[in-house]
PDB file of N, CA and C in Angstrom:
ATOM      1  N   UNK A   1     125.096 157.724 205.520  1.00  0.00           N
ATOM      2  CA  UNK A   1     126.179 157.163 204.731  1.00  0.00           C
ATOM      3  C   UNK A   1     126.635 158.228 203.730  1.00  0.00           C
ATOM      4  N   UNK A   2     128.111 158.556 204.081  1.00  0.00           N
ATOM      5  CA  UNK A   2     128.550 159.646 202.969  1.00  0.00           C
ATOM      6  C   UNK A   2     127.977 158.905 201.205  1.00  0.00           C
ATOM      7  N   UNK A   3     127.966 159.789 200.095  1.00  0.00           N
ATOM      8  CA  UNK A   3     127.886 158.950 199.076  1.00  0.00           C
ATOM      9  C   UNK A   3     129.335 158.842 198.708  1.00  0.00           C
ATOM     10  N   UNK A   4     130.399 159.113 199.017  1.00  0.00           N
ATOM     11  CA  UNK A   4     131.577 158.670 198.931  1.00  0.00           C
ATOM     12  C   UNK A   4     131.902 157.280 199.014  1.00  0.00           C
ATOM     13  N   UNK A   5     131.385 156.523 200.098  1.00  0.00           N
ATOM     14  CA  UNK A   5     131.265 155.003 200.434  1.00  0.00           C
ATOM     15  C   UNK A   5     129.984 154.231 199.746  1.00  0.00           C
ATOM     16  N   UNK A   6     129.132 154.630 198.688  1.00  0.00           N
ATOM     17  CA  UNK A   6     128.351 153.917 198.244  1.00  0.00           C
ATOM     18  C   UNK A   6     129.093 153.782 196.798  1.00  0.00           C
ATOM     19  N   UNK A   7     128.701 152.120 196.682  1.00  0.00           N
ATOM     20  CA  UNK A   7     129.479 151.530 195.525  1.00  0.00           C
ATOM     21  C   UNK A   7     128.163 151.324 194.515  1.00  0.00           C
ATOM     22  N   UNK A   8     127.135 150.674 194.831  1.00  0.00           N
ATOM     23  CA  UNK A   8     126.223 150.275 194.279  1.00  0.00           C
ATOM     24  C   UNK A   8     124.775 150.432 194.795  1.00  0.00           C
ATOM     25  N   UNK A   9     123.539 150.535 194.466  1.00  0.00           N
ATOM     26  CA  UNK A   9     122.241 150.019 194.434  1.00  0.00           C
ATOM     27  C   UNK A   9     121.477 149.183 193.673  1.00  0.00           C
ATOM     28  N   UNK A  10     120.455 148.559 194.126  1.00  0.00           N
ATOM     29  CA  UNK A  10     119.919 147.385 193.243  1.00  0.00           C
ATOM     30  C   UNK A  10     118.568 148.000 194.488  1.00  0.00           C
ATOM     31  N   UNK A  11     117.540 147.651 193.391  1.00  0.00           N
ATOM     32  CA  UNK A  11     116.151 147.546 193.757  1.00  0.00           C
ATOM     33  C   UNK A  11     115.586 145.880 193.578  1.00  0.00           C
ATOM     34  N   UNK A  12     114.947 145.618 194.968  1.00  0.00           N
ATOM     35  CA  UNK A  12     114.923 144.255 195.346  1.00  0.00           C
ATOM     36  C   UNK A  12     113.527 144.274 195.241  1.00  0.00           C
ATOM     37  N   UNK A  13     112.315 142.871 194.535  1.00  0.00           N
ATOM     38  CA  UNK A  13     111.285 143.097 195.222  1.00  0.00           C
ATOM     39  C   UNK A  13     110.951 141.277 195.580  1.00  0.00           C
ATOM     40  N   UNK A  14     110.844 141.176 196.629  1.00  0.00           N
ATOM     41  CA  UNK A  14     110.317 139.603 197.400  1.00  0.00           C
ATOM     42  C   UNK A  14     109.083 139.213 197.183  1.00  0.00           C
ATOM     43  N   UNK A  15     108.707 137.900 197.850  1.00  0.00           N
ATOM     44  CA  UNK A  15     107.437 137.571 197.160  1.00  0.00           C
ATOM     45  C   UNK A  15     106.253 138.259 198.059  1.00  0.00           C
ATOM     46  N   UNK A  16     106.495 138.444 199.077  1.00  0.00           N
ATOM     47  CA  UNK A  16     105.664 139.690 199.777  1.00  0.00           C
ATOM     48  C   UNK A  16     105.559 140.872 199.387  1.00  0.00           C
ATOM     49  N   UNK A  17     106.801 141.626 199.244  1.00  0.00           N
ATOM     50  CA  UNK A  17     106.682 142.851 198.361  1.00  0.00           C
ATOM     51  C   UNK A  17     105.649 142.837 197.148  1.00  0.00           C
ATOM     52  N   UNK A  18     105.872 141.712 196.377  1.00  0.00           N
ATOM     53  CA  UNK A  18     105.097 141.829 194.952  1.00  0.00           C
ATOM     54  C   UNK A  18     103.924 141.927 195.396  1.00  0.00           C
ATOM     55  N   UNK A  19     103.282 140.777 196.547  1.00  0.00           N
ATOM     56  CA  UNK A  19     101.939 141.083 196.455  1.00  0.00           C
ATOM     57  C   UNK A  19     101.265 142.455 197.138  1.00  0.00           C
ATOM     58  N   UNK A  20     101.784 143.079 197.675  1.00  0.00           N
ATOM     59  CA  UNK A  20     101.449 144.383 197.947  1.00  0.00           C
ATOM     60  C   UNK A  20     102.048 145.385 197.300  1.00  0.00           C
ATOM     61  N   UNK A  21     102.772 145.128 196.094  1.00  0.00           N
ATOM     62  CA  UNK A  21     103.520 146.566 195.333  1.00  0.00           C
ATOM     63  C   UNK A  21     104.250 146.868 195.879  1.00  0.00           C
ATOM     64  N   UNK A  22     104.834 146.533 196.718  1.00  0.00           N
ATOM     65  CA  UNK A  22     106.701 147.038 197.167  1.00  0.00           C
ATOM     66  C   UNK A  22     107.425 146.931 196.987  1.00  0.00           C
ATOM     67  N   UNK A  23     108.870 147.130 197.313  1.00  0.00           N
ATOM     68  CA  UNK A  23     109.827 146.849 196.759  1.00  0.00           C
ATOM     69  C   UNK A  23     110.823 147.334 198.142  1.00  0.00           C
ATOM     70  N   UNK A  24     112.173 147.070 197.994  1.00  0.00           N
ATOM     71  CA  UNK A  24     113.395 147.783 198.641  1.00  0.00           C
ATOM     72  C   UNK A  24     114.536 147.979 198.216  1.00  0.00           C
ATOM     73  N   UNK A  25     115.201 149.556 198.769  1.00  0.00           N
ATOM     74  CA  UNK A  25     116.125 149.588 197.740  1.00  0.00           C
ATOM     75  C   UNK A  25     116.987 149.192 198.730  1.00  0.00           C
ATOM     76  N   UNK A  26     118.164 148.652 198.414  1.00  0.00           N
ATOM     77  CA  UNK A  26     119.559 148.139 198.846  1.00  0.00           C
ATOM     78  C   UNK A  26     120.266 148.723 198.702  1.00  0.00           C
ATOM     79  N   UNK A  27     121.607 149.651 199.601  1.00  0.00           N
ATOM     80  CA  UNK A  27     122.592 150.776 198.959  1.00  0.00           C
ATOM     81  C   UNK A  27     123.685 149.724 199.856  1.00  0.00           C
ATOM     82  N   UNK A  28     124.688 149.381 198.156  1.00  0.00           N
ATOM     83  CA  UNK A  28     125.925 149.051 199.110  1.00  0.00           C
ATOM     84  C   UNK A  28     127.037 149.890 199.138  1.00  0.00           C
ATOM     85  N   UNK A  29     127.836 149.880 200.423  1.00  0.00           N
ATOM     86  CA  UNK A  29     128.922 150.574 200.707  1.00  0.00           C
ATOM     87  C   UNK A  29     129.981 149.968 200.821  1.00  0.00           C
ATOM     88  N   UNK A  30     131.058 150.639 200.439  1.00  0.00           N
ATOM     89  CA  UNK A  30     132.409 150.336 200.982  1.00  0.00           C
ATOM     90  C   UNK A  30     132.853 150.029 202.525  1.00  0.00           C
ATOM     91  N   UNK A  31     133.263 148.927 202.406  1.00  0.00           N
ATOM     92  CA  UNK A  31     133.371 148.353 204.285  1.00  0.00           C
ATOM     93  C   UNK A  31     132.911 147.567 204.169  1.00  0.00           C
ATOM     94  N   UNK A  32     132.217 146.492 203.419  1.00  0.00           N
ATOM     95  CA  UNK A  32     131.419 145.606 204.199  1.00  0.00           C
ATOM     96  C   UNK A  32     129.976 145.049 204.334  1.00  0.00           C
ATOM     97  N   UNK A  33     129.072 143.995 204.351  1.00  0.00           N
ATOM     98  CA  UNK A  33     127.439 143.819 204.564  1.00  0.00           C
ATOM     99  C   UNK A  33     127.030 144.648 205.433  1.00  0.00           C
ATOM    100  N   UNK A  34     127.649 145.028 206.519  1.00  0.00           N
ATOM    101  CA  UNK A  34     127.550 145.182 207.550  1.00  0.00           C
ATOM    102  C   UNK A  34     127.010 146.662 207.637  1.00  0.00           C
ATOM    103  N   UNK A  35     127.561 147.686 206.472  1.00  0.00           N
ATOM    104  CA  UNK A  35     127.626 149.010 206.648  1.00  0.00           C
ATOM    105  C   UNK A  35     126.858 149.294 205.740  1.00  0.00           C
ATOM    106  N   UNK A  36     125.741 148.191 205.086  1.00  0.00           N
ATOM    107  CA  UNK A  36     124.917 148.097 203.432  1.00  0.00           C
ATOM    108  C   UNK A  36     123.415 149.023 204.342  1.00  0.00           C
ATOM    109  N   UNK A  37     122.719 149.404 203.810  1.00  0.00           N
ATOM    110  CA  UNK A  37     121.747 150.531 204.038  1.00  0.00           C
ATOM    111  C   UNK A  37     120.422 149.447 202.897  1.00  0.00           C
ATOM    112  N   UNK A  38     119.581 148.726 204.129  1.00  0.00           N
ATOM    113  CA  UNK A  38     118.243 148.571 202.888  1.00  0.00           C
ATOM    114  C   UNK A  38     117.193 149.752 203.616  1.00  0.00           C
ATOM    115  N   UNK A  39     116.382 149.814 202.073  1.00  0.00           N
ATOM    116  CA  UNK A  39     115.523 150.805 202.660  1.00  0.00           C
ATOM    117  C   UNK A  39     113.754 149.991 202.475  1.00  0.00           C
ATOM    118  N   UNK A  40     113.127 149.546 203.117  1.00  0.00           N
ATOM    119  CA  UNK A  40     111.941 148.578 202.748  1.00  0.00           C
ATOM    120  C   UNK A  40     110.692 149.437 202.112  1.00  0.00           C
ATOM    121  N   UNK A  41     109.346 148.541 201.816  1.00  0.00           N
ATOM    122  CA  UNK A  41     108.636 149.432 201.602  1.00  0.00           C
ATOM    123  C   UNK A  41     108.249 150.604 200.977  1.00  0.00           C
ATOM    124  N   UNK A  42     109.056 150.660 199.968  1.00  0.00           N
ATOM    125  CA  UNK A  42     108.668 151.735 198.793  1.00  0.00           C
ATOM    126  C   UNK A  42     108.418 151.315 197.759  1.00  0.00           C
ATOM    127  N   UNK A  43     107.179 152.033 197.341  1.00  0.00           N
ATOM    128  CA  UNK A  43     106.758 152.129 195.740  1.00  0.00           C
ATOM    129  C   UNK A  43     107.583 151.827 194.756  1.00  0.00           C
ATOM    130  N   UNK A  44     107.852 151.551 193.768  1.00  0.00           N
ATOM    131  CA  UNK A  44     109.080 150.946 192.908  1.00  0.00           C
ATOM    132  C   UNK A  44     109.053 152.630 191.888  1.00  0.00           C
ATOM    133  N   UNK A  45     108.223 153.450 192.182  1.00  0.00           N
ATOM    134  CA  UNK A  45     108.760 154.555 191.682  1.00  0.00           C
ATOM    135  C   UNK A  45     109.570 155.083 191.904  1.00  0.00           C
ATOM    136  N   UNK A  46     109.216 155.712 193.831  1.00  0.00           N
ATOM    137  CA  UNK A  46     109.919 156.351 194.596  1.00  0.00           C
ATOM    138  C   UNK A  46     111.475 155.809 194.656  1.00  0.00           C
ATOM    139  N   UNK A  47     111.546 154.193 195.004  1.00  0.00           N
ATOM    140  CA  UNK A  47     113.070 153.272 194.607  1.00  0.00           C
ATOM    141  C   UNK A  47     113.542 153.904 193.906  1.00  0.00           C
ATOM    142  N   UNK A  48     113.014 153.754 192.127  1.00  0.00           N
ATOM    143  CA  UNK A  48     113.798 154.033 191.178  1.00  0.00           C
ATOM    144  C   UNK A  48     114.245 155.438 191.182  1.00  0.00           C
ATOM    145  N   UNK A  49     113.703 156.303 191.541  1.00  0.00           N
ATOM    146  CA  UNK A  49     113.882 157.502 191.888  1.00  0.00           C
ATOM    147  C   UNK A  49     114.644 157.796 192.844  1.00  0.00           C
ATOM    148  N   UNK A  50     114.812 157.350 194.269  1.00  0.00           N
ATOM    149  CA  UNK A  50     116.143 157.463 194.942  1.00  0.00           C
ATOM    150  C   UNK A  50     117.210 156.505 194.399  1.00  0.00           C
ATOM    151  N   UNK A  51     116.927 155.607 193.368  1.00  0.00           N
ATOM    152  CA  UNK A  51     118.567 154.936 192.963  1.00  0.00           C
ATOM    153  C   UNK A  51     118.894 155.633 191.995  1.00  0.00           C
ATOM    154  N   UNK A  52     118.077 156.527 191.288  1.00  0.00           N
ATOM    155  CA  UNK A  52     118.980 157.752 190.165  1.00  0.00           C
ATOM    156  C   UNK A  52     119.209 158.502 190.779  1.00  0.00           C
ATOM    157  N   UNK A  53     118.672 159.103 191.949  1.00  0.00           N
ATOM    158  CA  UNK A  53     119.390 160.281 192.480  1.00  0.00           C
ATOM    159  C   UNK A  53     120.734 159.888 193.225  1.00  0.00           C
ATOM    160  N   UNK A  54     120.640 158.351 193.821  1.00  0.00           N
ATOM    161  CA  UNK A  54     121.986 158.292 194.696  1.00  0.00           C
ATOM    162  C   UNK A  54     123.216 158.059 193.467  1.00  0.00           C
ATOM    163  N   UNK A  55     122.471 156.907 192.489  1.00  0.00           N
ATOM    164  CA  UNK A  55     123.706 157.452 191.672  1.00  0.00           C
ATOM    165  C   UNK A  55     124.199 158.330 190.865  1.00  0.00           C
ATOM    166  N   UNK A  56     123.603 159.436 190.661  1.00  0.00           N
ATOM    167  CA  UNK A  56     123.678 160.663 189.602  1.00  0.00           C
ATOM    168  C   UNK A  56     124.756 161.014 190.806  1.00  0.00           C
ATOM    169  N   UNK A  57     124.594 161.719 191.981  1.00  0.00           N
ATOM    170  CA  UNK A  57     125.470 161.968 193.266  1.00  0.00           C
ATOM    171  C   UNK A  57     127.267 161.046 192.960  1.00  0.00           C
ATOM    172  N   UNK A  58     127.121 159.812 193.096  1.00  0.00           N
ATOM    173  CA  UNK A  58     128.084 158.737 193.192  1.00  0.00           C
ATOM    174  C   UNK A  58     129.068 159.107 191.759  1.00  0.00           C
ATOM    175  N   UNK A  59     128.146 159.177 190.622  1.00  0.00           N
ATOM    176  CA  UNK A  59     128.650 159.745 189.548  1.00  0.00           C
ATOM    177  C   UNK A  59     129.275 160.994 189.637  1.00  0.00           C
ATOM    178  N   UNK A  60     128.782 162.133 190.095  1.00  0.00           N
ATOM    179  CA  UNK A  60     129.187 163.321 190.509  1.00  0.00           C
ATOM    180  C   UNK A  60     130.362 163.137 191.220  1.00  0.00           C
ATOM    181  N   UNK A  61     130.657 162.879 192.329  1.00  0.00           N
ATOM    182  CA  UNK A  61     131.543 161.993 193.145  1.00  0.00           C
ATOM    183  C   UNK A  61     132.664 161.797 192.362  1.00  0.00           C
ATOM    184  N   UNK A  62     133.000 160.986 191.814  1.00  0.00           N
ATOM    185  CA  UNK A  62     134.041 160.179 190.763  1.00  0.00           C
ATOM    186  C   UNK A  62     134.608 160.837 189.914  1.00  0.00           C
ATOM    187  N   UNK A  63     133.569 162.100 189.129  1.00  0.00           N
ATOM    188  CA  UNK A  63     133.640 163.424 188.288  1.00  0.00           C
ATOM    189  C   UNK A  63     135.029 163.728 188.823  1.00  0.00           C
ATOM    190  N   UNK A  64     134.812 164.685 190.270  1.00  0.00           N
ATOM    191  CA  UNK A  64     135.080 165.805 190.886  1.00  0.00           C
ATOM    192  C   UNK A  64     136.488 164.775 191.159  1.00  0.00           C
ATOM    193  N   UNK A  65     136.736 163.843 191.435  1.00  0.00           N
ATOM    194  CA  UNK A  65     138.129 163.482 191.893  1.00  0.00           C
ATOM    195  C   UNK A  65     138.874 163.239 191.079  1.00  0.00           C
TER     196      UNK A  65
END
């Protein structure tokens, strides 16, 4: 997914996730549910850490235009 088409992320965690420490991050895009990117199974570090990097990028993005 270009980061051009990502609008948002949110870090999700379910009641399964909690009990094993997981989490997933959710990247939504422009277009649609359909074209949304979850990512399961990560540490809520690593999450938080790819949702600052995708949006520091997205930010960058918006900069430049």
């Amino acid at each position: 997914i270009p980061f051009s088409r990502v609008q948002h992320c949110e870090i999700i965690k379910g009641v399964i996730d909690n009990m094993i420490g997981l989490v997933e991050l959710r990247i939504f895009t422009a277009g649609g549910s359909s074209s949304d990117l979850v990512i399961p199974g990560l540490t809520p570090d690593v999450a938080f850490a790819l949702k600052e990097h995708i949006i520091g990028k997205i930010s960058d993005d918006d900069e430049e235009e």
